[in-house]
N, C-alpha and C. Protein backbone atom coordinates (compact mmCIF):
# COMPACT_ATOMS: atom_id res chain seq x y z
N UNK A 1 70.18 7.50 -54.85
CA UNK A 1 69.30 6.41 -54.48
C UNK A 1 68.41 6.88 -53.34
N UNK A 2 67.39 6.49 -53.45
CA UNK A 2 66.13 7.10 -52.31
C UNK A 2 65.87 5.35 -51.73
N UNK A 3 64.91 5.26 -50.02
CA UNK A 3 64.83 4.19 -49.88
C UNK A 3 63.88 4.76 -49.31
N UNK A 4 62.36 3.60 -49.45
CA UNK A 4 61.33 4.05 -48.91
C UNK A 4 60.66 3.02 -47.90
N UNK A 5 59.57 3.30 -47.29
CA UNK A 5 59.20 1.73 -46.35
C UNK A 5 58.11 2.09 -47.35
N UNK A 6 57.23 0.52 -47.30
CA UNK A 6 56.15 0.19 -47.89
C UNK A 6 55.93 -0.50 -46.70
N UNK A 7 56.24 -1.65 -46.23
CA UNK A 7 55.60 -2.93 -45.60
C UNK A 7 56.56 -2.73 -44.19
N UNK A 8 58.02 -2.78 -44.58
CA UNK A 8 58.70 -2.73 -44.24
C UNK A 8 59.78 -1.73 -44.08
N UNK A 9 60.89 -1.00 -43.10
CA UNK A 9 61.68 -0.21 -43.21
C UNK A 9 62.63 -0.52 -44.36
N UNK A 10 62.74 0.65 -45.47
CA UNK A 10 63.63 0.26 -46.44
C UNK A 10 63.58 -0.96 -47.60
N UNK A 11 62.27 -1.14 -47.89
CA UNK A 11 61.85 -2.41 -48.35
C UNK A 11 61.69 -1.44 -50.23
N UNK A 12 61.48 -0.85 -50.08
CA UNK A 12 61.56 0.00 -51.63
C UNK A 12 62.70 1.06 -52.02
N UNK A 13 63.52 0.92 -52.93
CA UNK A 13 64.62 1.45 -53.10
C UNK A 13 64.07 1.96 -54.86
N UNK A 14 64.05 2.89 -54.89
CA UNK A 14 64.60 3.62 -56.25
C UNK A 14 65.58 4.41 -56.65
N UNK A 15 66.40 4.41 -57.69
CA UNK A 15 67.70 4.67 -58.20
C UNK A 15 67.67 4.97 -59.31
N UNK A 16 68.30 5.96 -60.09
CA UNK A 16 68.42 6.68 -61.19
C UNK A 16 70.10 5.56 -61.89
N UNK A 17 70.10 5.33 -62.77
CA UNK A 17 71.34 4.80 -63.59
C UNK A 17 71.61 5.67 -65.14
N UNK A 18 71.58 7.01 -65.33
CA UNK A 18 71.93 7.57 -66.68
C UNK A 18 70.07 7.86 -66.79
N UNK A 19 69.62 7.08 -68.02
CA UNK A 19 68.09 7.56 -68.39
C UNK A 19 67.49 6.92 -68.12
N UNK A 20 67.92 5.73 -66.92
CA UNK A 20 67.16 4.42 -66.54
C UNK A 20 66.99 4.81 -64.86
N UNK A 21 65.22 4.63 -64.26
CA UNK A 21 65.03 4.38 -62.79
C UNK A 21 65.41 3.23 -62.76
N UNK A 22 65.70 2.91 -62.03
CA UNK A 22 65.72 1.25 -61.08
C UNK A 22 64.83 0.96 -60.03
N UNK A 23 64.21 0.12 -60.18
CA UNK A 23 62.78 0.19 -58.73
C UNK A 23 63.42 -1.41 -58.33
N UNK A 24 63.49 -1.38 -57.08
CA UNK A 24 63.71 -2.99 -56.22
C UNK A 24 62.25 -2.74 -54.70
N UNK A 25 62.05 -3.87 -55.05
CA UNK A 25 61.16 -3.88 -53.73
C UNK A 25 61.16 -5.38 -53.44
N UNK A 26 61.91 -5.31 -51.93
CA UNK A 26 62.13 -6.44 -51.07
C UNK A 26 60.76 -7.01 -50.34
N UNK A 27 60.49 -7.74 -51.21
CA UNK A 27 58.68 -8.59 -50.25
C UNK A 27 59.02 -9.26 -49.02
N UNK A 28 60.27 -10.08 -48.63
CA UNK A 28 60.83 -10.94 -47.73
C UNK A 28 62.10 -9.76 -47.07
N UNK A 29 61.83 -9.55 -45.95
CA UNK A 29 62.80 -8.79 -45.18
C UNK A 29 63.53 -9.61 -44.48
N UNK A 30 63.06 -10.64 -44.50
CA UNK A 30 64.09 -11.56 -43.58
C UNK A 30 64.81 -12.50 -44.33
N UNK A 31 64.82 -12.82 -45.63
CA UNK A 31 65.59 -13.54 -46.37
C UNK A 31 66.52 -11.91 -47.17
N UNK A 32 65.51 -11.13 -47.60
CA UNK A 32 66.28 -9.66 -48.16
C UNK A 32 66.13 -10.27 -49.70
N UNK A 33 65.22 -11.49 -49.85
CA UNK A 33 65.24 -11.64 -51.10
C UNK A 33 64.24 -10.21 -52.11
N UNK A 34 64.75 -10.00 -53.57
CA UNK A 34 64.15 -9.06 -54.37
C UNK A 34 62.92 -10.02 -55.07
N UNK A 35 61.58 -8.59 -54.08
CA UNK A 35 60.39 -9.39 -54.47
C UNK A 35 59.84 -9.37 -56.37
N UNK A 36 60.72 -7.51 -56.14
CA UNK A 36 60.17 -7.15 -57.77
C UNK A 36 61.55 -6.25 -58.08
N UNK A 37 62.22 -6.55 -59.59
CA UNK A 37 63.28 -5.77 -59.68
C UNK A 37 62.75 -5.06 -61.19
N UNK A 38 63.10 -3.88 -61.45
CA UNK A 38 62.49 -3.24 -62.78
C UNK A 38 63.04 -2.24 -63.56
N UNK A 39 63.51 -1.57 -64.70
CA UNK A 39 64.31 -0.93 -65.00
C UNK A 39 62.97 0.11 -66.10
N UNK A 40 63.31 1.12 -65.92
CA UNK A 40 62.45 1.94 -66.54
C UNK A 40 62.56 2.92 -67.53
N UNK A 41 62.78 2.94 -68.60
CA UNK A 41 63.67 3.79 -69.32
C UNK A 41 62.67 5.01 -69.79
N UNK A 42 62.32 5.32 -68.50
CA UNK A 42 61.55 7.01 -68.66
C UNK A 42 61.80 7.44 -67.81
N UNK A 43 61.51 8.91 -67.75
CA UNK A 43 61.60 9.84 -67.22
C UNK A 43 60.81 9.82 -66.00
N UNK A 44 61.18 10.40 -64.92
CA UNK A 44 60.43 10.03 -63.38
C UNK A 44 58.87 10.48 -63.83
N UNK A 45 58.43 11.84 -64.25
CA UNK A 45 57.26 11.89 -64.20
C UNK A 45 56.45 11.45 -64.99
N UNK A 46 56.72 10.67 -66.07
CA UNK A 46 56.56 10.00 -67.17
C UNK A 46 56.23 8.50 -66.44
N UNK A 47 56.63 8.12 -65.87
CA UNK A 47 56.34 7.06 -64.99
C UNK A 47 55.68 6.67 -64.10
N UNK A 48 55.47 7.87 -63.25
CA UNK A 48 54.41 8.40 -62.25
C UNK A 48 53.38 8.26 -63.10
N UNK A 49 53.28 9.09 -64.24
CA UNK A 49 51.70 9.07 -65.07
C UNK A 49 51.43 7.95 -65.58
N UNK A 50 52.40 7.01 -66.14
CA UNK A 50 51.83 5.93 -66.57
C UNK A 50 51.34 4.90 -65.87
N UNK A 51 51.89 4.84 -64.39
CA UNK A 51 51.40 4.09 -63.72
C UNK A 51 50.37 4.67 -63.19
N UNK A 52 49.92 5.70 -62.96
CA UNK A 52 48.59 5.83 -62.68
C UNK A 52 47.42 5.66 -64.07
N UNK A 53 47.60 6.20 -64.65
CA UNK A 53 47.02 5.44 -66.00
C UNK A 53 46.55 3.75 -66.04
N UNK A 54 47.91 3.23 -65.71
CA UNK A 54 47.50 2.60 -65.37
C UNK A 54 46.47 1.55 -64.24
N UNK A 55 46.86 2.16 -62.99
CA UNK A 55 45.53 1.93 -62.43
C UNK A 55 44.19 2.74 -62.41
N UNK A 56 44.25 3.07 -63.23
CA UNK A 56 43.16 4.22 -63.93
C UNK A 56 42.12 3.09 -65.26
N UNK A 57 43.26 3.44 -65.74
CA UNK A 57 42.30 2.79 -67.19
C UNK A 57 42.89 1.10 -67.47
N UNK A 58 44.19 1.13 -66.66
CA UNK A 58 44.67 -0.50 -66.96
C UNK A 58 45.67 -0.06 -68.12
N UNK A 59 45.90 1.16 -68.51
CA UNK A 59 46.63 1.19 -69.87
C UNK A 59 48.28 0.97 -69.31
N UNK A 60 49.40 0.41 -70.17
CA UNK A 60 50.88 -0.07 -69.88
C UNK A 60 50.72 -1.43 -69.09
N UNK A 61 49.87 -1.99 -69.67
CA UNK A 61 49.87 -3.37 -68.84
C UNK A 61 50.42 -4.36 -68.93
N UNK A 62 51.74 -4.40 -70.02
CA UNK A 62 52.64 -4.95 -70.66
C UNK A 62 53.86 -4.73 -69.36
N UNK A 63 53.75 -3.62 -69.05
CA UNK A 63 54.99 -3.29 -68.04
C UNK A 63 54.59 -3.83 -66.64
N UNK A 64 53.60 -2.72 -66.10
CA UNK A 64 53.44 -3.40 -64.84
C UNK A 64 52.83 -3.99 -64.37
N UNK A 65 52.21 -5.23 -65.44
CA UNK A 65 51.34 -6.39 -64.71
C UNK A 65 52.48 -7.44 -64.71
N UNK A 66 53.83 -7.14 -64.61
CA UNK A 66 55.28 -7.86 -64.46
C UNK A 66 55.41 -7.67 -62.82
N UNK A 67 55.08 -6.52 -62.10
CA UNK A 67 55.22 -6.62 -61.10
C UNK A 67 54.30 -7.23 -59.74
N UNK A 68 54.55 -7.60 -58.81
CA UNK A 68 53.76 -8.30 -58.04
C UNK A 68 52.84 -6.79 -57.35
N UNK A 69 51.50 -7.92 -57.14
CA UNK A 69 50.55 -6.38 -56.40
C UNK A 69 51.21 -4.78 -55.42
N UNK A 70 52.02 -5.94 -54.38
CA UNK A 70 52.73 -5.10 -53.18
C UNK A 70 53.60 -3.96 -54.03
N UNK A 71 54.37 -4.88 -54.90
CA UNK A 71 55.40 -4.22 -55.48
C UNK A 71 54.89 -2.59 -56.18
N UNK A 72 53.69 -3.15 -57.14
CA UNK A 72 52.98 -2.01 -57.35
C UNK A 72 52.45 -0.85 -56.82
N UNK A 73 51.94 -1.01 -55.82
CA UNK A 73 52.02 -0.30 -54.73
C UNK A 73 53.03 0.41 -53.81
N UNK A 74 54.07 -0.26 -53.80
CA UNK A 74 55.29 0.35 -53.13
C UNK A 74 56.01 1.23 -54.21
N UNK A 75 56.28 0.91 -55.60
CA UNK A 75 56.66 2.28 -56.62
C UNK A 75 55.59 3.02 -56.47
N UNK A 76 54.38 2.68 -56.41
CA UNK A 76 53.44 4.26 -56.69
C UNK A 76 53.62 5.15 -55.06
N UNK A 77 53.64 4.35 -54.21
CA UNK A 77 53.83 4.92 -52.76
C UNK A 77 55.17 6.11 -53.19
N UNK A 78 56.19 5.36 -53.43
CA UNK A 78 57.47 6.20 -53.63
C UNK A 78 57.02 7.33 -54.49
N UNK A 79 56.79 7.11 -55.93
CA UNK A 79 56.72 8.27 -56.48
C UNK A 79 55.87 9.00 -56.37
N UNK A 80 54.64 8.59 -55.63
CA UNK A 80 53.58 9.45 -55.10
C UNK A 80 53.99 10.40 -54.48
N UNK A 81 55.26 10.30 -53.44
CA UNK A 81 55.92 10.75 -52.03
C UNK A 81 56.65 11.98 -53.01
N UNK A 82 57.47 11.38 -53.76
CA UNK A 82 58.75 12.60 -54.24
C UNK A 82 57.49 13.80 -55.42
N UNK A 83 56.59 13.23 -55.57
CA UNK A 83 55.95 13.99 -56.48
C UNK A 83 55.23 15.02 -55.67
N UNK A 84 54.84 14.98 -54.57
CA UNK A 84 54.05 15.63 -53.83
C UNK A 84 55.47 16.68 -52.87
N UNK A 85 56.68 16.26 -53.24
CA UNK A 85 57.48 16.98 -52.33
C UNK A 85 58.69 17.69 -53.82
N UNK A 86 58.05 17.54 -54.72
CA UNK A 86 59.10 18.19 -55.86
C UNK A 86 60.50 17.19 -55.72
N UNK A 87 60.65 16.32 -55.69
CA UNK A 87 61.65 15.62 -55.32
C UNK A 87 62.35 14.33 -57.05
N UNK A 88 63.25 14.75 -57.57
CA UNK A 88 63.99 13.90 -58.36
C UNK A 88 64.98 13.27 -58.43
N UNK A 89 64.98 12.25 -58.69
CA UNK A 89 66.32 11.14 -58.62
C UNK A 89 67.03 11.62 -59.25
């Protein structure tokens, strides 16, 4: 499990489960309520590309127009981070 700040310290958590990421991103740090919870059944860099794709061309918009703006931003922050540092869950 990796934990990243977006907004907040530790407010983005991604987690590997078998062939599934897990993305949680906490919008409310003071309740700790889950702003966006998501299960991804691809491959890390497979995911990375589609979400840029998606804010590229808008393409997978079935998936992550499920997540809230911040939220979106806080997975691409993360995998932006481990992609630029060779880094896998």
């Amino acid at each position: 499990m990796r934990t990243f700040t977006h907004n907040n310290k530790g407010d983005t958590i991604l987690d590997r489960d078998g062939d599934r990421i897990l993305f949680t991103f906490i919008g409310n740090t003071f309740t700790m309520e889950e702003q966006d919870h998501m299960e991804f059944p691809v491959p890390q860099d497979d995911l990375f590309e589609m979400l840029g794709d998606y804010f590229d061309a808008g393409k997978h918009a079935d998936i992550f127009d499920e997540l809230t703006i911040p939220g979106q931003d806080a997975l691409w922050d993360a995998l932006f981070w481990m992609n630029e540092r060779n880094i896998k869950l």
